[in-house]
N, C-alpha and C. Protein backbone atom coordinates (compact mmCIF):
# COMPACT_ATOMS: atom_id res chain seq x y z
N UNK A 1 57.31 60.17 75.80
CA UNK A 1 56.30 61.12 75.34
C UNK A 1 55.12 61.08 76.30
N UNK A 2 54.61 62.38 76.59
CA UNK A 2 53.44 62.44 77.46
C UNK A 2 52.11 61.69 76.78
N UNK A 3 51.75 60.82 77.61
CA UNK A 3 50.57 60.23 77.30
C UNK A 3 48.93 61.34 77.87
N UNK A 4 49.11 61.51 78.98
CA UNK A 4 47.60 61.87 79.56
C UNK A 4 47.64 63.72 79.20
N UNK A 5 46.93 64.05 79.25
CA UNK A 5 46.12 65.59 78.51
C UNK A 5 47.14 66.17 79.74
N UNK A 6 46.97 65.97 80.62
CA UNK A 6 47.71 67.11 81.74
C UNK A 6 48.91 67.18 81.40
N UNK A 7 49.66 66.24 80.98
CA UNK A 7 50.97 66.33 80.93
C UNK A 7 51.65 66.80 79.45
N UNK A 8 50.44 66.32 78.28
CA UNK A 8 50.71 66.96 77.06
C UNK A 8 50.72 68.41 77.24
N UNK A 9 50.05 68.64 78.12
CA UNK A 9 49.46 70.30 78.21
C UNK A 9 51.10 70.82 78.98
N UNK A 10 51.47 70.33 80.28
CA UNK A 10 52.46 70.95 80.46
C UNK A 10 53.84 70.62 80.04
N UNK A 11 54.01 69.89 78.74
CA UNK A 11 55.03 69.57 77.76
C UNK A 11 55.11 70.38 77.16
N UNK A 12 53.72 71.10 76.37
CA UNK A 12 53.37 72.34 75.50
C UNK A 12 53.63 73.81 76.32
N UNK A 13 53.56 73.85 77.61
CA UNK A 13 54.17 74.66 78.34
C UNK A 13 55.18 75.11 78.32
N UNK A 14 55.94 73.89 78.62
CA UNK A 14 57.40 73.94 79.46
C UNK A 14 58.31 74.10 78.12
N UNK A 15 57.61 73.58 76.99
CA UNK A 15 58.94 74.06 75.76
C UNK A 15 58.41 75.48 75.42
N UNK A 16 56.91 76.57 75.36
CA UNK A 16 57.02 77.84 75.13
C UNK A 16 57.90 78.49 76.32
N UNK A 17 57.95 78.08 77.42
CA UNK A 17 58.57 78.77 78.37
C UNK A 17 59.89 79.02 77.94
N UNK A 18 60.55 77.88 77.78
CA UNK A 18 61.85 77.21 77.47
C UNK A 18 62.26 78.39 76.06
N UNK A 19 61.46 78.58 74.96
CA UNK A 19 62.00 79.13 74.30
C UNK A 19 61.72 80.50 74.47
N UNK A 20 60.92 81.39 75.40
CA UNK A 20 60.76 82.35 75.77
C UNK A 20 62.10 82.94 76.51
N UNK A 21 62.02 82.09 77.56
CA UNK A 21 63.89 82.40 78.45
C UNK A 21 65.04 82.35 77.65
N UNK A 22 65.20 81.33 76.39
CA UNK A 22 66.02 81.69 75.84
C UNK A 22 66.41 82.65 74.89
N UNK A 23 65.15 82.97 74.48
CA UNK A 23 65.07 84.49 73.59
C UNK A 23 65.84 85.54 74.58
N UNK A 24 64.43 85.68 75.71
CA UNK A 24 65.20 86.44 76.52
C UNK A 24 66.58 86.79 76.74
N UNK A 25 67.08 85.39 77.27
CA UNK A 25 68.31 85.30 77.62
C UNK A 25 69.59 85.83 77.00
N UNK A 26 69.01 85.54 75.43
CA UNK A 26 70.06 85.86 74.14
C UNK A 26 69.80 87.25 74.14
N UNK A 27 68.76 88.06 74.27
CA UNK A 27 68.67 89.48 73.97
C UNK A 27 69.44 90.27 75.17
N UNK A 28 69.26 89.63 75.94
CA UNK A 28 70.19 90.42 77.36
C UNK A 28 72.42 90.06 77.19
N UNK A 29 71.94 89.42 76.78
CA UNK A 29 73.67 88.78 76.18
C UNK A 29 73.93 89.76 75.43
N UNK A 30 73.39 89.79 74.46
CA UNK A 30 73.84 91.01 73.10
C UNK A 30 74.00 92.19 73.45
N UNK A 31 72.64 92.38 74.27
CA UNK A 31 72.92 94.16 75.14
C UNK A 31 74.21 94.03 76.02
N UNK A 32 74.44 92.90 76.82
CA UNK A 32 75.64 93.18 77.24
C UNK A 32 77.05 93.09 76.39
N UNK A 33 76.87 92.37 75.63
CA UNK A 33 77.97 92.38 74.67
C UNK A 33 77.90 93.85 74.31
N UNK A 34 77.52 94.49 73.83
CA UNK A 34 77.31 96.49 73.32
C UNK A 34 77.62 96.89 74.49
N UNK A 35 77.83 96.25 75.88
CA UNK A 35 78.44 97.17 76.80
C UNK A 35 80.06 97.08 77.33
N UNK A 36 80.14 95.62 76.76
CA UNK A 36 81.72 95.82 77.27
C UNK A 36 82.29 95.79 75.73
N UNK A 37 81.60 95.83 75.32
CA UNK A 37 82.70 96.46 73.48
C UNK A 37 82.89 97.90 74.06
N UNK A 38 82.26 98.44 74.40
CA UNK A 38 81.82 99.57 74.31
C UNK A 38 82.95 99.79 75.59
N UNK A 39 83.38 99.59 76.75
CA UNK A 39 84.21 99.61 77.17
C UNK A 39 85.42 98.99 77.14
N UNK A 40 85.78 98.33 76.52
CA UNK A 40 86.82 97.85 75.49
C UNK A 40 87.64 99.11 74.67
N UNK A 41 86.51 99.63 74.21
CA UNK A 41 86.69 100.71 73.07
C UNK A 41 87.14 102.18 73.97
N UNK A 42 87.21 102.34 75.22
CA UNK A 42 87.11 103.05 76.00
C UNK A 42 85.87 104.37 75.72
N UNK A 43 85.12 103.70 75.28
CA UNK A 43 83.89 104.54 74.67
C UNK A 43 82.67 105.13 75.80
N UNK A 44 83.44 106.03 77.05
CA UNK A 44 82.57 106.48 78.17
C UNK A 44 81.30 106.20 78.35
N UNK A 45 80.81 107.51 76.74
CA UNK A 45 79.30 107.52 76.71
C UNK A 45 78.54 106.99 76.37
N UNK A 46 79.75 105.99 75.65
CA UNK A 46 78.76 104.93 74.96
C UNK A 46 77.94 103.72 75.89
N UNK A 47 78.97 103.33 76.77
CA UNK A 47 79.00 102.58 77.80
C UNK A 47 78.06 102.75 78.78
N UNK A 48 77.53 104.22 79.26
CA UNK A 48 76.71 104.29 79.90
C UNK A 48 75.53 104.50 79.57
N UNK A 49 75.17 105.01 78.01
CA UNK A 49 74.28 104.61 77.67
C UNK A 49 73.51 103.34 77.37
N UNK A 50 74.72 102.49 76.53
CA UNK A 50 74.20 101.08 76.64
C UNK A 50 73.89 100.68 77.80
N UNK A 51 74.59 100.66 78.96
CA UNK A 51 74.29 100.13 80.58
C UNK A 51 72.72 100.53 81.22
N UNK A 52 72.38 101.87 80.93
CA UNK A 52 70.96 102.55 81.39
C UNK A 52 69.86 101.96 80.30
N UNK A 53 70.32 101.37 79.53
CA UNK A 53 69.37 100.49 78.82
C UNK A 53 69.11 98.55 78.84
N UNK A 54 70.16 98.68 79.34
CA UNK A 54 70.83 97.45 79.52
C UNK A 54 70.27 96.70 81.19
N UNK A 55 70.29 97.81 82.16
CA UNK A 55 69.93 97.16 83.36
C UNK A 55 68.49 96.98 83.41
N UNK A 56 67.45 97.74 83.20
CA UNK A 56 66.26 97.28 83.29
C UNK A 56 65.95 96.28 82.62
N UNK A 57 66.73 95.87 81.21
CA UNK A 57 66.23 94.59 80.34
C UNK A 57 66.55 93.40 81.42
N UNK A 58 67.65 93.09 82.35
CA UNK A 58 68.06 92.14 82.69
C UNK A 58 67.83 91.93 84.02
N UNK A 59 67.10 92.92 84.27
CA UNK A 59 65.54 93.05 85.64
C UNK A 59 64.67 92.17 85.64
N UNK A 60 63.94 92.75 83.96
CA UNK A 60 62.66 92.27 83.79
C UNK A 60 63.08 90.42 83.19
N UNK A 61 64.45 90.22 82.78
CA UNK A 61 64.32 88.86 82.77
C UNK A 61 64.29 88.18 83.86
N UNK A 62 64.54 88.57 84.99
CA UNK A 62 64.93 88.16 86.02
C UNK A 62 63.50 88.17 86.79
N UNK A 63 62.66 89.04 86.66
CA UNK A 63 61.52 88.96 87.24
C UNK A 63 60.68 87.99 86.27
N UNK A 64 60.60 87.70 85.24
CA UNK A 64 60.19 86.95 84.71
C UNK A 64 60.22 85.35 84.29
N UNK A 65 61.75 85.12 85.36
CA UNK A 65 62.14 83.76 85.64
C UNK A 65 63.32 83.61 84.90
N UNK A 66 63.37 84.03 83.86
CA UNK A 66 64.66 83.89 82.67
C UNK A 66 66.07 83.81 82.99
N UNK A 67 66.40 84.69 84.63
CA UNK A 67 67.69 84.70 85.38
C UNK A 67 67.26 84.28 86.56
N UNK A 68 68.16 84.34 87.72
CA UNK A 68 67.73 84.08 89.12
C UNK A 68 67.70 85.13 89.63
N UNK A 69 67.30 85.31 90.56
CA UNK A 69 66.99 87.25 90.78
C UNK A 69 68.89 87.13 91.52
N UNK A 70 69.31 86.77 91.97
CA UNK A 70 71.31 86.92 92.30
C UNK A 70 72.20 87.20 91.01
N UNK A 71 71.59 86.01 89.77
CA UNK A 71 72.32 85.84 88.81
C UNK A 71 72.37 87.49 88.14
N UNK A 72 70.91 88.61 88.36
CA UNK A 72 70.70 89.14 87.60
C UNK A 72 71.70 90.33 88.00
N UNK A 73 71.42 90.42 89.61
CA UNK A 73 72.07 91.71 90.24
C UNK A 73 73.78 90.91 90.19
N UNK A 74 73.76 90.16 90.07
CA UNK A 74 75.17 89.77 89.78
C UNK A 74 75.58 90.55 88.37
N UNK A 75 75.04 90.19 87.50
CA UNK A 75 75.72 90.63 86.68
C UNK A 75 75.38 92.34 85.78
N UNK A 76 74.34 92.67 86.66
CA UNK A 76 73.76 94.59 87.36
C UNK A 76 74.95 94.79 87.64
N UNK A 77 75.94 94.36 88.42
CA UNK A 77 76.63 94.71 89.69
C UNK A 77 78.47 94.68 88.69
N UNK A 78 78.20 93.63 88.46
CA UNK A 78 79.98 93.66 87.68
C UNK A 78 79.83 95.00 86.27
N UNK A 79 78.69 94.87 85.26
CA UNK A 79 78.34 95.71 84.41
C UNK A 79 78.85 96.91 84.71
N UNK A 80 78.17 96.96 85.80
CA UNK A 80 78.19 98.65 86.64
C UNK A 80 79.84 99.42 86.91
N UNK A 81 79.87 98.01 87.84
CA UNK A 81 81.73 98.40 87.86
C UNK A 81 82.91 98.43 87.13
N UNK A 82 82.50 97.78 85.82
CA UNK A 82 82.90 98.22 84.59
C UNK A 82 82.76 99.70 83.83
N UNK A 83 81.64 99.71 83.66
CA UNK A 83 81.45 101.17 83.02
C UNK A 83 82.31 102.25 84.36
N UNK A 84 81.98 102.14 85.50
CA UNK A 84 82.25 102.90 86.27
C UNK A 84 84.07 103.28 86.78
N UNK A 85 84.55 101.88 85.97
CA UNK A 85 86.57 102.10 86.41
C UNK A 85 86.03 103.23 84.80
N UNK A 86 85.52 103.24 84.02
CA UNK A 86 86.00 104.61 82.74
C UNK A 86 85.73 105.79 83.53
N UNK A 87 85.68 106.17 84.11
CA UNK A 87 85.28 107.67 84.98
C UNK A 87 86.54 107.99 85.83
């Protein structure tokens, strides 16, 4: 356990962070889960709607530390080419 004020302080940090990214993290999961159901289902429009909603969320986690900016366009990038074999 942190003894000195600096380090209590960035204990109190590092676990809001911690549960911030994982919120994050879980909300970008779910949107992607609604996108490959959704292509599963062979559900075109559905798919690209979820996706055009779906890529900016997993931007802004990524700019916000929550992904690695590779991890994010990584998985921008497979998303994409999913929805895109339904066409």
């Amino acid at each position: 356990m942190a003894t000195r004020r600096s380090a209590e302080k960035r204990a109190r940090q590092s676990e809001e962070r911690r549960l911030r990214n994982a919120a994050l993290r879980s909300s970008v999961k779910t949107e992607m889960k609604g996108i490959l159901t959704a292509v599963g289902k062979k559900d075109k429009e559905g798919a690209v709607k979820a996706l055009s909603g779906t890529v900016p969320s997993i931007a802004k986690a990524a700019a916000k530390g929550a992904f690695h900016k590779k991890t994010a366009s990584r998985r921008i990038s497979r998303l994409t080419k999913k929805v895109n074999a339904l066409q």
